[in-house]
Protein backbone atom coordinates (compact mmCIF):
# COMPACT_ATOMS: atom_id res chain seq x y z
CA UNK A 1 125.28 111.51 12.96
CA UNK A 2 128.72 112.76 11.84
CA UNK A 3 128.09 111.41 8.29
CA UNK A 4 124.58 113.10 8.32
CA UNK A 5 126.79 116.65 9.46
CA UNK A 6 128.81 115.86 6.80
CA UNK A 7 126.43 115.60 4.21
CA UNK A 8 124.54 118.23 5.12
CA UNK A 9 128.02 120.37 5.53
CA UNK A 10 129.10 119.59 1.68
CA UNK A 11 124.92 120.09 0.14
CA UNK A 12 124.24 123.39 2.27
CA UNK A 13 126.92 125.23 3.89
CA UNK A 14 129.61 125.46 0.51
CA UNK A 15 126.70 127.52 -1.49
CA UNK A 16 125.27 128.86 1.93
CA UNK A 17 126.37 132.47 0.47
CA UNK A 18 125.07 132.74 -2.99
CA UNK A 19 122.05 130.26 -2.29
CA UNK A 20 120.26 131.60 1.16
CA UNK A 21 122.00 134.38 3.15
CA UNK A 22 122.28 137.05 0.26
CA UNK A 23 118.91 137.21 -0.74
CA UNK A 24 117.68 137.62 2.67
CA UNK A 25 120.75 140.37 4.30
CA UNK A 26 121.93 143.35 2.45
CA UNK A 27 126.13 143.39 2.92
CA UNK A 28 126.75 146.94 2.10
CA UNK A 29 127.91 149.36 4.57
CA UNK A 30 125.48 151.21 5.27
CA UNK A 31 123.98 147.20 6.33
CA UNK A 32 127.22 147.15 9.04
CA UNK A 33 126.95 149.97 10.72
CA UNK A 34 123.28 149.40 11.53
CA UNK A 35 123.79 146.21 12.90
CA UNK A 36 126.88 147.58 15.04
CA UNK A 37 124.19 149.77 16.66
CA UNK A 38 122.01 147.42 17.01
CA UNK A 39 124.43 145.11 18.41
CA UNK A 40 125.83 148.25 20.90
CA UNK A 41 122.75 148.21 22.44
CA UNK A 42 122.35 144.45 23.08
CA UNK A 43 126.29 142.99 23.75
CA UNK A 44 128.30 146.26 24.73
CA UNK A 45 127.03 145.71 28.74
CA UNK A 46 127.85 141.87 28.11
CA UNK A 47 130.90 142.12 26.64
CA UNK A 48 133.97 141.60 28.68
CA UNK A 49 135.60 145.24 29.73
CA UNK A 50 139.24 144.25 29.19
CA UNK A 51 139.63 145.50 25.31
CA UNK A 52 142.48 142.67 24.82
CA UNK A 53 139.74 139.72 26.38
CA UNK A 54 139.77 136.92 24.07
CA UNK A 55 136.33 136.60 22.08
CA UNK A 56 135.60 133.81 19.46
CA UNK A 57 132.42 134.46 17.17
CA UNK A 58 131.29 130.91 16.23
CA UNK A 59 128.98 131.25 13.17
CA UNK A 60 130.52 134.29 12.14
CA UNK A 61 128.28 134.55 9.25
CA UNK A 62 129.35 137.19 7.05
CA UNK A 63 131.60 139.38 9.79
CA UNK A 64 128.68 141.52 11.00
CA UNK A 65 129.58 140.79 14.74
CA UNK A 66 133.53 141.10 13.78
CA UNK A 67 133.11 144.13 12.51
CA UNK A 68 131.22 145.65 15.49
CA UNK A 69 134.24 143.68 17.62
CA UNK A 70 136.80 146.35 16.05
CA UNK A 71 134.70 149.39 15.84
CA UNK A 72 134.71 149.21 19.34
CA UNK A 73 138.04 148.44 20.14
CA UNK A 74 138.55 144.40 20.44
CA UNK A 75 141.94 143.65 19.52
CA UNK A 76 141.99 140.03 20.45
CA UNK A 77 138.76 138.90 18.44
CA UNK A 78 138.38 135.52 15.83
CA UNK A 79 135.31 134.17 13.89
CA UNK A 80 134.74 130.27 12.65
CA UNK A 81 132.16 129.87 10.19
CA UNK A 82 131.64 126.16 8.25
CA UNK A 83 130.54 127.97 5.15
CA UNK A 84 133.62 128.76 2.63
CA UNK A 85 131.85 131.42 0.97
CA UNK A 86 131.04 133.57 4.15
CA UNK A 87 134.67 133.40 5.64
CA UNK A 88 136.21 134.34 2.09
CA UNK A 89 133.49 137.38 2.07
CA UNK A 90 134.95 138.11 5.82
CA UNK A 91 138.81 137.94 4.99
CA UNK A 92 138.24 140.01 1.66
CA UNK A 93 135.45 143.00 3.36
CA UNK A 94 135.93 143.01 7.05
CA UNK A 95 138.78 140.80 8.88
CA UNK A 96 141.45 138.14 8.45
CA UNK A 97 140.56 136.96 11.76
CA UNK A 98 138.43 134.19 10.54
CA UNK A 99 138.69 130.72 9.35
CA UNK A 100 136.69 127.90 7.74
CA UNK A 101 135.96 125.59 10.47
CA UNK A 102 133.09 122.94 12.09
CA UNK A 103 132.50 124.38 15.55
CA UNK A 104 132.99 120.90 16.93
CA UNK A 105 136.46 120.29 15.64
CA UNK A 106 137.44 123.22 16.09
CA UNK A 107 136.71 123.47 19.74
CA UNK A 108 137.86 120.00 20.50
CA UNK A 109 141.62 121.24 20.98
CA UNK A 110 140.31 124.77 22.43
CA UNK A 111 140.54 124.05 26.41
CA UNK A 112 140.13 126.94 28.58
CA UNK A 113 141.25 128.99 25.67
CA UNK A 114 138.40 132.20 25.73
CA UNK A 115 137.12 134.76 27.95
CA UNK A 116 133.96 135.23 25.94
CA UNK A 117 132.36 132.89 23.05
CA UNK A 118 129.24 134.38 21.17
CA UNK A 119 127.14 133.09 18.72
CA UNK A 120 124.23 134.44 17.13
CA UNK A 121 121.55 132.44 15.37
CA UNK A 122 123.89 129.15 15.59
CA UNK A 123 122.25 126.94 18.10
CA UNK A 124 118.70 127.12 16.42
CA UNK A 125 121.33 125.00 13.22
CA UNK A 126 122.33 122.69 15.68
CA UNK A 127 120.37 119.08 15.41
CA UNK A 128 118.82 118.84 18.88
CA UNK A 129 120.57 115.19 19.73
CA UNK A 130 124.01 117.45 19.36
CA UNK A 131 122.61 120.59 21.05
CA UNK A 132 124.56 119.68 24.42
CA UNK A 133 127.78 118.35 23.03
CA UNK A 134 127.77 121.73 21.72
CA UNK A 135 127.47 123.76 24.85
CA UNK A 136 129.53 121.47 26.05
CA UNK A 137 132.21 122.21 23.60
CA UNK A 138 131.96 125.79 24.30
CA UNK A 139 131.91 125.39 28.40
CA UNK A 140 135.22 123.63 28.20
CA UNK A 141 136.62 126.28 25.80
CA UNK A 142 135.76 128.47 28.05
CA UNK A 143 138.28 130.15 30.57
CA UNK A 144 136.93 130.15 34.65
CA UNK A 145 134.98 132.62 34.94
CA UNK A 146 134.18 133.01 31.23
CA UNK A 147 130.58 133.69 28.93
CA UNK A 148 129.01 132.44 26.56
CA UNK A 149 126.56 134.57 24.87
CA UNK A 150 124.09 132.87 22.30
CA UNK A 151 121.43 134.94 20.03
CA UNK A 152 118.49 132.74 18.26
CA UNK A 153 114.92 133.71 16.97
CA UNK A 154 112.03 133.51 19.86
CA UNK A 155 109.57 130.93 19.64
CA UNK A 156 107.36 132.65 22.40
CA UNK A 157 106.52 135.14 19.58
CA UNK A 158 103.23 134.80 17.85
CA UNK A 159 102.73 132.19 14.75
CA UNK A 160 106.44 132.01 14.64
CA UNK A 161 106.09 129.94 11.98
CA UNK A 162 108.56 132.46 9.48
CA UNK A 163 111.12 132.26 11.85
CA UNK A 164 110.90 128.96 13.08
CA UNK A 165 111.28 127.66 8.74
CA UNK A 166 112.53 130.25 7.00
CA UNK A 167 116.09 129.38 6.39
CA UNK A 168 116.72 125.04 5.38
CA UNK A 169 119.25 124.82 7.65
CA UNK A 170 117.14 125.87 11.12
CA UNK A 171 117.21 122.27 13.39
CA UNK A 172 115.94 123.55 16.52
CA UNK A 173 113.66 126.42 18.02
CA UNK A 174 113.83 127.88 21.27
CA UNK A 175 111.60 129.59 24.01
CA UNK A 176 112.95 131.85 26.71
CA UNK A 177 112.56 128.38 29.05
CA UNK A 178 114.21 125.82 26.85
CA UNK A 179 116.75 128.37 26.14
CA UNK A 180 117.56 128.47 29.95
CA UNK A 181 116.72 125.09 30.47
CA UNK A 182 119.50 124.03 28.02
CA UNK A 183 122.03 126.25 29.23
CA UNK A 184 121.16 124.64 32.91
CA UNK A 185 121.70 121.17 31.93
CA UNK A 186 125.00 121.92 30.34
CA UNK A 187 126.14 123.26 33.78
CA UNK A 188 126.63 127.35 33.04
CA UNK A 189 126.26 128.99 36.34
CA UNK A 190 124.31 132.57 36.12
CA UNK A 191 122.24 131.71 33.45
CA UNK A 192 119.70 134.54 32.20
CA UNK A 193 118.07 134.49 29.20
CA UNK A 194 116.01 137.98 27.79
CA UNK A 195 114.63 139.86 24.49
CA UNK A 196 116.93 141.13 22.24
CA UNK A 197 116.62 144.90 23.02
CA UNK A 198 114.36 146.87 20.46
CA UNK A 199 114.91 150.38 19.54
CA UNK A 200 112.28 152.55 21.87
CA UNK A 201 110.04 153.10 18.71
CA UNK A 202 110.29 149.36 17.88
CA UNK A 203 108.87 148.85 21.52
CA UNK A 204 105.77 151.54 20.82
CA UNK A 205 104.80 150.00 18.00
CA UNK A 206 104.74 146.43 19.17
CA UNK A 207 103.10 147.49 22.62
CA UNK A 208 100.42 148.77 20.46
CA UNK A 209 99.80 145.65 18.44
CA UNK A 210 100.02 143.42 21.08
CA UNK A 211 97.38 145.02 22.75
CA UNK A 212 95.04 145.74 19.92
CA UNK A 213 95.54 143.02 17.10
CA UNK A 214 96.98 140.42 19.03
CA UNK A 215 95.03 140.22 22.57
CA UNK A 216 92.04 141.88 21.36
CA UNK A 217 91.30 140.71 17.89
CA UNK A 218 92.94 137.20 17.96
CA UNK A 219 93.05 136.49 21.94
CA UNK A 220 96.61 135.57 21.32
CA UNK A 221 99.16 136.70 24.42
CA UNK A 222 102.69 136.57 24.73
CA UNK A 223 105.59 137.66 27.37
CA UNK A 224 108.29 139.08 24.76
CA UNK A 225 107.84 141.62 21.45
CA UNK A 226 111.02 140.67 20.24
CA UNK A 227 111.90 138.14 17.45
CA UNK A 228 114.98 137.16 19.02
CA UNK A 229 116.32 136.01 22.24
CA UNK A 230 120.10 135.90 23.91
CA UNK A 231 121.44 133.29 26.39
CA UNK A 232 123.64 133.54 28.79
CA UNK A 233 126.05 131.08 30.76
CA UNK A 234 129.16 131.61 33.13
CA UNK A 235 131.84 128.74 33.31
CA UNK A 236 132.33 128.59 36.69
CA UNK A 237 135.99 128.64 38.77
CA UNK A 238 137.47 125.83 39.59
């Protein structure tokens, strides 16, 4: 398995930049600040209060989630990302708070280290024979008491097929109940697992077609109208 990680780490994840994530996500600006809203809307509640609260972003991606982090007044934030490219675009546009790193290495010598750990659309890359080492990994890096907060696309959506294969790297995809089911097994107390929140026009609009293309026209029904899902565990005390 490690050699397989490896392979797939050197192939995929050095070009992950220039060959997949910029031809699907706009980096400019404007591009930032709309996903700080969005994510103000879905983390800010989830967050921990205490401004100085230790936070690691694993899959930091390009910095989006950093850089809504210190718009809102995180001082004590870092990101880990295994793709070279994305961490140099982070340290050069948005933070030096970031490092090249595999998420399992890296949280092998991370004991009780973090208040909060957050990843968004991670676990859907992670091969499903490693899926629990991984929570795992983030349980123990955990402090008592801490979160972990995990964002991937929602199979429970209709012909998820574009979510579920359009990026190489996707391993796994995840329901609202294997998403909970998971977090269960790896022993996170409080779990809850819900939509990603929409914007109230969003919600109109996908009220409407559920009703009339979906249910009426195709007989198709489904629980959630959002593409995306977040998961949440609490380590619990000692």
């Amino acid at each position: 398995m490690e050699n397989k990680r490896e392979s797939l780490k050197n192939e995929v994840w050095e070009k992950y930049l220039t060959t997949c994530y910029k031809f699907r996500n706009k980096l400019t600006q404007r591009d930032f600040e709309n996903y700080a809203s969005i994510c103000d809307r879905a983390y800010r509640k989830l967050l921990p209060q205490n401004k100085q609260a230790r936070i690691l972003d694993i899959g930091c991606g390009t910095g989006h989630f950093l850089y809504y982090l210190e718009k809102i007044g995180y001082t004590n934030h870092y990101g880990i990302d295994i793709s070279p490219e994305q961490v140099e675009f982070v340290k050069n546009n948005i933070t030096q708070r970031a490092e090249t790193a595999d998420v399992f290495e890296y949280l092998k010598a991370k004991n009780d280290q973090f208040d909060a750990i957050v990843g968004n659309d991670i676990i859907a890359h992670i091969p499903k024979d490693s899926t629990l080492s991984f929570l795992n990994l983030i349980y123990s890096s955990l402090k008592p008491n801490g979160k972990c907060i995990l964002r991937t696309d929602n199979m429970d959506m209709p012909f998820p097929v574009k979510l579920r294969y359009v990026d190489f790297t996707i391993q796994t995809g995840y329901t609202e109940s294997s998403f909970a089911q998971i977090l269960r097994i790896a022993k996170f107390d409080d779990v809850r697992v819900f939509p990603f929140p929409l914007r109230r026009s969003s919600k109109v609009v996908w009220t409407l077609r559920k009703f009339f293309v979906y249910k009426l026209l195709l007989g198709v029904s489904f629980n959630s109208p959002s593409g995306a899902i977040i998961g949440i565990g609490i380590k619990g005390s000692p």
